[in-house]
PDB file of N, CA and C in Angstrom:
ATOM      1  N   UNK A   1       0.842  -1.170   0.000  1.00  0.00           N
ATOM      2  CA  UNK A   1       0.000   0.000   0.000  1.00  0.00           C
ATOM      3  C   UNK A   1       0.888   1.234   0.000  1.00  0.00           C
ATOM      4  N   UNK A   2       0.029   2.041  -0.975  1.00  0.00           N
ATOM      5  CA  UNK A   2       1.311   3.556  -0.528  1.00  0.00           C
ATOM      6  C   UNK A   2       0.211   4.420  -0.460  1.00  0.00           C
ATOM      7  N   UNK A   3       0.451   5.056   0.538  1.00  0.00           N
ATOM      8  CA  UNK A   3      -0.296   6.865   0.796  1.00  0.00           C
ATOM      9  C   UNK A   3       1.102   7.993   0.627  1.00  0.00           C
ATOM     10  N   UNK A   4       0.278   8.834   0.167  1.00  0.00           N
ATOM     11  CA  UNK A   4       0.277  10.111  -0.239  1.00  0.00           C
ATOM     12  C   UNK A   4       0.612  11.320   0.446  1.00  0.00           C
ATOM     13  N   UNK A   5       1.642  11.726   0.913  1.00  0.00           N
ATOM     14  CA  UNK A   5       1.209  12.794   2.050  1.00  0.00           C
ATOM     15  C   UNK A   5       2.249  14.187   1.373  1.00  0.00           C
ATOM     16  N   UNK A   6       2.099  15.316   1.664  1.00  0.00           N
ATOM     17  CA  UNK A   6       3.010  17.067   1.147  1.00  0.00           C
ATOM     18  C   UNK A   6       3.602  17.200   2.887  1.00  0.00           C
ATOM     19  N   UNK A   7       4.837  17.129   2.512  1.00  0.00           N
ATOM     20  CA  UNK A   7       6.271  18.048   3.369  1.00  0.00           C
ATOM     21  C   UNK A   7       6.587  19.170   3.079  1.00  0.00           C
ATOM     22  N   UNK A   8       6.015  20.196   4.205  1.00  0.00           N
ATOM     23  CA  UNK A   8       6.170  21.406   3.867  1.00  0.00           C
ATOM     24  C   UNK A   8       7.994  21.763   4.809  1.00  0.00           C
ATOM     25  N   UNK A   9       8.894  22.571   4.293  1.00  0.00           N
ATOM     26  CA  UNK A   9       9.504  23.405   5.078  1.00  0.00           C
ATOM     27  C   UNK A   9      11.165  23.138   4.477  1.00  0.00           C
ATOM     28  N   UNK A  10      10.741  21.597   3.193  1.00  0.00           N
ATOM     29  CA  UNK A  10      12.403  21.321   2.633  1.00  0.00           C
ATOM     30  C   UNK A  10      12.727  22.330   1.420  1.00  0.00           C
ATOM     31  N   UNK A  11      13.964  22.557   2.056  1.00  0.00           N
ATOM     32  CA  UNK A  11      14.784  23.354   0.903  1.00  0.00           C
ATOM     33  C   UNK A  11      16.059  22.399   0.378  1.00  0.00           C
ATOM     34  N   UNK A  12      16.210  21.382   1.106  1.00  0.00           N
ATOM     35  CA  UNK A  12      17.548  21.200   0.008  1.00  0.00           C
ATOM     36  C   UNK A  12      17.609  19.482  -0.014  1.00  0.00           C
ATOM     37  N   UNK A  13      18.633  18.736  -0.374  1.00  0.00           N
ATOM     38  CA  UNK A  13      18.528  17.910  -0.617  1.00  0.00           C
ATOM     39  C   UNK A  13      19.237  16.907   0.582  1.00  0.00           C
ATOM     40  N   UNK A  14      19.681  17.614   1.711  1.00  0.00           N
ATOM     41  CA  UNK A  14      19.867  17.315   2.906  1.00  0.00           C
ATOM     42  C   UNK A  14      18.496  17.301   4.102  1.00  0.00           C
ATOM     43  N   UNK A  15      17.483  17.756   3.537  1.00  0.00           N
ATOM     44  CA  UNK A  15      16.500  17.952   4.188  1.00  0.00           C
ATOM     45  C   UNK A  15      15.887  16.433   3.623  1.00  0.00           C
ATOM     46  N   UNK A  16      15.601  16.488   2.750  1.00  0.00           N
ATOM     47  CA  UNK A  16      14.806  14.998   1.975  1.00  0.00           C
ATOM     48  C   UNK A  16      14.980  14.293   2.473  1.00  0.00           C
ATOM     49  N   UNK A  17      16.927  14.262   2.448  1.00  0.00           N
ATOM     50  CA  UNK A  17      17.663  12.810   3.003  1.00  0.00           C
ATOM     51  C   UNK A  17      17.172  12.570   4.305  1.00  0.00           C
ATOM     52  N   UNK A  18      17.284  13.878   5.226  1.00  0.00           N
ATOM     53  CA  UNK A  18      16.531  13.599   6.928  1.00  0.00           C
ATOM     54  C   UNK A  18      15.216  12.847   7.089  1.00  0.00           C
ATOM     55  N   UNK A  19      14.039  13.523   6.325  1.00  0.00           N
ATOM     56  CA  UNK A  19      12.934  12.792   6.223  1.00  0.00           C
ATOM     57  C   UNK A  19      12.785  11.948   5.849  1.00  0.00           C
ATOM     58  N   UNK A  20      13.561  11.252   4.693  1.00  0.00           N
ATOM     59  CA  UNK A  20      13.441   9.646   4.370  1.00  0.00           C
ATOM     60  C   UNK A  20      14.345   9.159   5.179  1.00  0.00           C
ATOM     61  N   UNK A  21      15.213   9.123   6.078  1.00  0.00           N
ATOM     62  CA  UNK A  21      15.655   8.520   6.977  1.00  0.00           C
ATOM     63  C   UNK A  21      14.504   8.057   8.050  1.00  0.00           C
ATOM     64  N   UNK A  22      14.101   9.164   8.835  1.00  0.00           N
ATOM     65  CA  UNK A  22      13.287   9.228   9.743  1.00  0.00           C
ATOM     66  C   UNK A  22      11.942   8.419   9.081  1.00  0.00           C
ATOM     67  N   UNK A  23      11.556   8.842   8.433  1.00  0.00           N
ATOM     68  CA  UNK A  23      10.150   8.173   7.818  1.00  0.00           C
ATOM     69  C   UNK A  23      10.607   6.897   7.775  1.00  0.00           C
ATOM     70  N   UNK A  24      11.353   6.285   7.308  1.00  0.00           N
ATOM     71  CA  UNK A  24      11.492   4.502   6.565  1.00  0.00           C
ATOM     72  C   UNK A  24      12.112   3.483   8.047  1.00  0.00           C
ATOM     73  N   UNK A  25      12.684   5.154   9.605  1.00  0.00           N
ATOM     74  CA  UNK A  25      12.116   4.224  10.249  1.00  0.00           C
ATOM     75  C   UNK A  25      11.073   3.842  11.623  1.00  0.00           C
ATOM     76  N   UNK A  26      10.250   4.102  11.154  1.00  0.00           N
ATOM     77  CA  UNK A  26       8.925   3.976  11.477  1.00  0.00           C
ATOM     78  C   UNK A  26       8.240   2.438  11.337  1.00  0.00           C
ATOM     79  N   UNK A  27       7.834   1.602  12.487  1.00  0.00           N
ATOM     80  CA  UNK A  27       7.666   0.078  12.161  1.00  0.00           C
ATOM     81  C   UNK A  27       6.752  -0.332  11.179  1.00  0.00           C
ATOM     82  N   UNK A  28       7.258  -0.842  10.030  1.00  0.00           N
ATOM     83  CA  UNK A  28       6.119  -0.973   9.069  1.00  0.00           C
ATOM     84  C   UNK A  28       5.812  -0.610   7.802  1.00  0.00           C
ATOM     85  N   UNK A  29       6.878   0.530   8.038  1.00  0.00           N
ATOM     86  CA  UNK A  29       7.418   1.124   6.621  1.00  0.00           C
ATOM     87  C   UNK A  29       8.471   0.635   5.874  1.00  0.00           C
ATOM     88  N   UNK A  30       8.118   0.219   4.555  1.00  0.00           N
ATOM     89  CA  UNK A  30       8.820  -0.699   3.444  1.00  0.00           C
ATOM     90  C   UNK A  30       9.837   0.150   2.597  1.00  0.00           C
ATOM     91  N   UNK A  31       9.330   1.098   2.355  1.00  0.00           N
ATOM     92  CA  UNK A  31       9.800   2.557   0.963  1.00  0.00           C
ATOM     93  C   UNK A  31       8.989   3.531   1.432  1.00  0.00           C
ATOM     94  N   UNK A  32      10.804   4.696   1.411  1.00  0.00           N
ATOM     95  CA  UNK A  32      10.077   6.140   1.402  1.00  0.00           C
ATOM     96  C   UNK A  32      10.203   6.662  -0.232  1.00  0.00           C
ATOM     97  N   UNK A  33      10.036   7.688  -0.830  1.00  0.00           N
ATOM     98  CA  UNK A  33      10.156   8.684  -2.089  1.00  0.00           C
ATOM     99  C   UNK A  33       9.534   9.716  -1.537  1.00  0.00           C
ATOM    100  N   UNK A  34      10.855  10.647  -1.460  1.00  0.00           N
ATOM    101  CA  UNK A  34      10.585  12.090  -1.387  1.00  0.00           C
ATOM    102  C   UNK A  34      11.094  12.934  -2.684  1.00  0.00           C
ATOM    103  N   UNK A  35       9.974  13.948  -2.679  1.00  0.00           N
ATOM    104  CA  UNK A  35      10.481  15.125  -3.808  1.00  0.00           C
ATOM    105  C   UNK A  35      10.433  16.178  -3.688  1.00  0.00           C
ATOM    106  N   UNK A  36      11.853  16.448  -3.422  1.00  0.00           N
ATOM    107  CA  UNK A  36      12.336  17.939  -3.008  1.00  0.00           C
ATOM    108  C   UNK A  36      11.528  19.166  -3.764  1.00  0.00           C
ATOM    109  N   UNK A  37      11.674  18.327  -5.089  1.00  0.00           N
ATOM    110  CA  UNK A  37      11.009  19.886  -6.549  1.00  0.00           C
ATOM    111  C   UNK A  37       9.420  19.790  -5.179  1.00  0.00           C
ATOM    112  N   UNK A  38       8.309  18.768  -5.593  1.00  0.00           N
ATOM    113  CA  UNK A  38       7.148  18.943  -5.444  1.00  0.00           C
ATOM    114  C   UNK A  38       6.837  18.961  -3.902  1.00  0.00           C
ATOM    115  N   UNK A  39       8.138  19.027  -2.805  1.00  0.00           N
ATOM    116  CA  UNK A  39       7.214  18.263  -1.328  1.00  0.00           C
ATOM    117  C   UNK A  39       6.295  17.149  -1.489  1.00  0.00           C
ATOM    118  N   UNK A  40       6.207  16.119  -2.113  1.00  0.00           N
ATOM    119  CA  UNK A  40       5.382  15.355  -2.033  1.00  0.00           C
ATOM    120  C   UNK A  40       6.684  13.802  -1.381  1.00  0.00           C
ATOM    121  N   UNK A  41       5.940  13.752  -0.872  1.00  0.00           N
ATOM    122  CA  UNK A  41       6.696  12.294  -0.059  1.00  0.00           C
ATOM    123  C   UNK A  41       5.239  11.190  -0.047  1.00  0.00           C
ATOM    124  N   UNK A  42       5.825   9.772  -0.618  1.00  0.00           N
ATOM    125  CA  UNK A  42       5.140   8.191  -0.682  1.00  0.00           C
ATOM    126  C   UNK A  42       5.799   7.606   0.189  1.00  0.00           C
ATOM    127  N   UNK A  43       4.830   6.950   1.313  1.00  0.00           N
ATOM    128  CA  UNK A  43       5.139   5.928   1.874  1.00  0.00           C
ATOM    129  C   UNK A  43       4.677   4.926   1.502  1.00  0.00           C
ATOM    130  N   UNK A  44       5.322   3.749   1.457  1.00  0.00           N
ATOM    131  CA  UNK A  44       4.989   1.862   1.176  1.00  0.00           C
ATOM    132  C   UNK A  44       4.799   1.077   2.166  1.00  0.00           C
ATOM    133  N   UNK A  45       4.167   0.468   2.888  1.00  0.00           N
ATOM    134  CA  UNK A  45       3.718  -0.244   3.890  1.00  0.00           C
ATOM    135  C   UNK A  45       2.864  -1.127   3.464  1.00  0.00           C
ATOM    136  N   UNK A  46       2.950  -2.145   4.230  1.00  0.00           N
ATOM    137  CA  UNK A  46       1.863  -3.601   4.173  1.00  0.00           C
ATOM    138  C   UNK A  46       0.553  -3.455   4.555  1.00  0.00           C
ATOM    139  N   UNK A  47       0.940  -2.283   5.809  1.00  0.00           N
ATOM    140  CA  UNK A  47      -0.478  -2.205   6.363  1.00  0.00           C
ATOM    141  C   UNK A  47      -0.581  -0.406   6.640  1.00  0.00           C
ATOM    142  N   UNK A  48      -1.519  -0.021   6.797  1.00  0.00           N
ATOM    143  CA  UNK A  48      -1.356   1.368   6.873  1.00  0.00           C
ATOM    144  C   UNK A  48      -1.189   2.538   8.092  1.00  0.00           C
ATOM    145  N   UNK A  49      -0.184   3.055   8.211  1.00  0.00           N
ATOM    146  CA  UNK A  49       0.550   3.597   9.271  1.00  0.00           C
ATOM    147  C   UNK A  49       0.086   4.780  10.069  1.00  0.00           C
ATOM    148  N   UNK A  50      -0.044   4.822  11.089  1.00  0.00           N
ATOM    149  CA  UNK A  50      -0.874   5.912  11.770  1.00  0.00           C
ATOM    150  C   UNK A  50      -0.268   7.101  11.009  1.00  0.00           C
ATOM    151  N   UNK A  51      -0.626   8.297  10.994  1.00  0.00           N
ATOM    152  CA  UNK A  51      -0.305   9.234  10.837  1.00  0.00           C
ATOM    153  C   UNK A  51      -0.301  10.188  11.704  1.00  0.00           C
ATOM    154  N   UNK A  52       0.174   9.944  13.393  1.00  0.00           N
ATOM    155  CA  UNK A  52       0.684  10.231  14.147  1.00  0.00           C
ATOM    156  C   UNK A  52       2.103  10.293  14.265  1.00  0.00           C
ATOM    157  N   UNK A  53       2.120   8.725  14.052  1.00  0.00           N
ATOM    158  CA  UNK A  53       3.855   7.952  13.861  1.00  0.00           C
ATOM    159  C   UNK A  53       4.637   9.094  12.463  1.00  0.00           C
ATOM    160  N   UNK A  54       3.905   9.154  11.879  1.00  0.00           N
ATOM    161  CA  UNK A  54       4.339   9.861  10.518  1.00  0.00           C
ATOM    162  C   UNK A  54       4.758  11.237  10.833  1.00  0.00           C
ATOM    163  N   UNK A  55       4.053  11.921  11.659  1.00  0.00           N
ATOM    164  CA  UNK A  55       3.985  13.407  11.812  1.00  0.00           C
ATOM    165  C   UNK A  55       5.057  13.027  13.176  1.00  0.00           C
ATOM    166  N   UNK A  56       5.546  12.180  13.614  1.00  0.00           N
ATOM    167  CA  UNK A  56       6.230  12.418  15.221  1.00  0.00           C
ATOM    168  C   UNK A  56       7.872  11.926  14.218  1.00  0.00           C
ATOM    169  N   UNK A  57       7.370  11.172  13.092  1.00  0.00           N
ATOM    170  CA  UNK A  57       8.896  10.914  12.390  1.00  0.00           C
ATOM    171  C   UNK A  57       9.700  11.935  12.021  1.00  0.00           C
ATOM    172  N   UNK A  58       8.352  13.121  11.122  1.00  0.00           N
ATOM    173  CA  UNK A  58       8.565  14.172  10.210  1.00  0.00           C
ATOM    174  C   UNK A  58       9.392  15.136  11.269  1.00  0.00           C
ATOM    175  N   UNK A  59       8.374  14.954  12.470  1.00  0.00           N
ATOM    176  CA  UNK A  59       9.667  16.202  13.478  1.00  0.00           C
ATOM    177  C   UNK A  59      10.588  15.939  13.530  1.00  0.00           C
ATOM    178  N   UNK A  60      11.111  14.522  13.868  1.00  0.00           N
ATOM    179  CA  UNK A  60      12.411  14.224  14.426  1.00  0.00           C
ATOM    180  C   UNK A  60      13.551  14.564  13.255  1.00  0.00           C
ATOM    181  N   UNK A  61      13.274  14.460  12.044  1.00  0.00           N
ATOM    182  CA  UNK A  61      13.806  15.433  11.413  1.00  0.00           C
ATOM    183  C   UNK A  61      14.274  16.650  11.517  1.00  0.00           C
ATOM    184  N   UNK A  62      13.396  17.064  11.520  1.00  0.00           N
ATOM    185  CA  UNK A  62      13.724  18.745  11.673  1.00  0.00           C
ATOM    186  C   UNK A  62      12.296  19.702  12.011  1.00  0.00           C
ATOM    187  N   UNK A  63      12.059  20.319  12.953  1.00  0.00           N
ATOM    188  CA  UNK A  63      11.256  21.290  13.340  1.00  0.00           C
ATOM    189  C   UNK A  63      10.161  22.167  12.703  1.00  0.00           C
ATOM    190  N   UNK A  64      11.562  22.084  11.502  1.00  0.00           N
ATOM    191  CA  UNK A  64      10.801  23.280  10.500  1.00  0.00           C
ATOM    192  C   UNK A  64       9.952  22.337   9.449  1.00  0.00           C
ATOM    193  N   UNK A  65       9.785  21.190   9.811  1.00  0.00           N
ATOM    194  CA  UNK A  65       9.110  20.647   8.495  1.00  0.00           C
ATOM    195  C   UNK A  65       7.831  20.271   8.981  1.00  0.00           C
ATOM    196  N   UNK A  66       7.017  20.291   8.067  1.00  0.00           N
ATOM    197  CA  UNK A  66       5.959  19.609   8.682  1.00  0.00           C
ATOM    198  C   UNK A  66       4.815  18.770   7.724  1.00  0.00           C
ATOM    199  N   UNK A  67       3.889  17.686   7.677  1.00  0.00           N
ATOM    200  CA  UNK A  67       3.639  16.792   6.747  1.00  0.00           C
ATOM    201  C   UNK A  67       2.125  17.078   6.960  1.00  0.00           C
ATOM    202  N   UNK A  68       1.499  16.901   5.465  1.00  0.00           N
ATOM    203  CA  UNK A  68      -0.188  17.196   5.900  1.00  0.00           C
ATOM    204  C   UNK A  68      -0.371  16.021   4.637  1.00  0.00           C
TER     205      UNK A  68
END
């Protein structure tokens, strides 16, 4: 399964790398794809992932970002 979610706050390509770190590890998550041009980030999972876990990943990144 993949959902759909927009990362607001990346500017560079060190930012991406943070959030697909953090996102892919989250229990359950298979594949991240982030895109710096569009903010759009895909997650892949078997089963479908709170989007709590998602938004508590997106911080641990970085502060300034944030996922809707």
């Amino acid at each position: 399964m993949i959902a759909n979610y927009t990362v607001s706050g990346m500017t560079c390509h060190h930012c991406a790398h943070a959030i697909t770190e953090e996102v892919s590890a989250v229990p359950g998550v298979t594949a991240v794809d982030v895109s710096l041009e569009t903010g759009a980030i895909a997650v892949t999972s078997e089963e479908p992932i709170d989007f709590d876990r998602l938004v508590e990943a997106v911080s641990e990144a970085g502060d300034k970002y944030s996922i809707a």
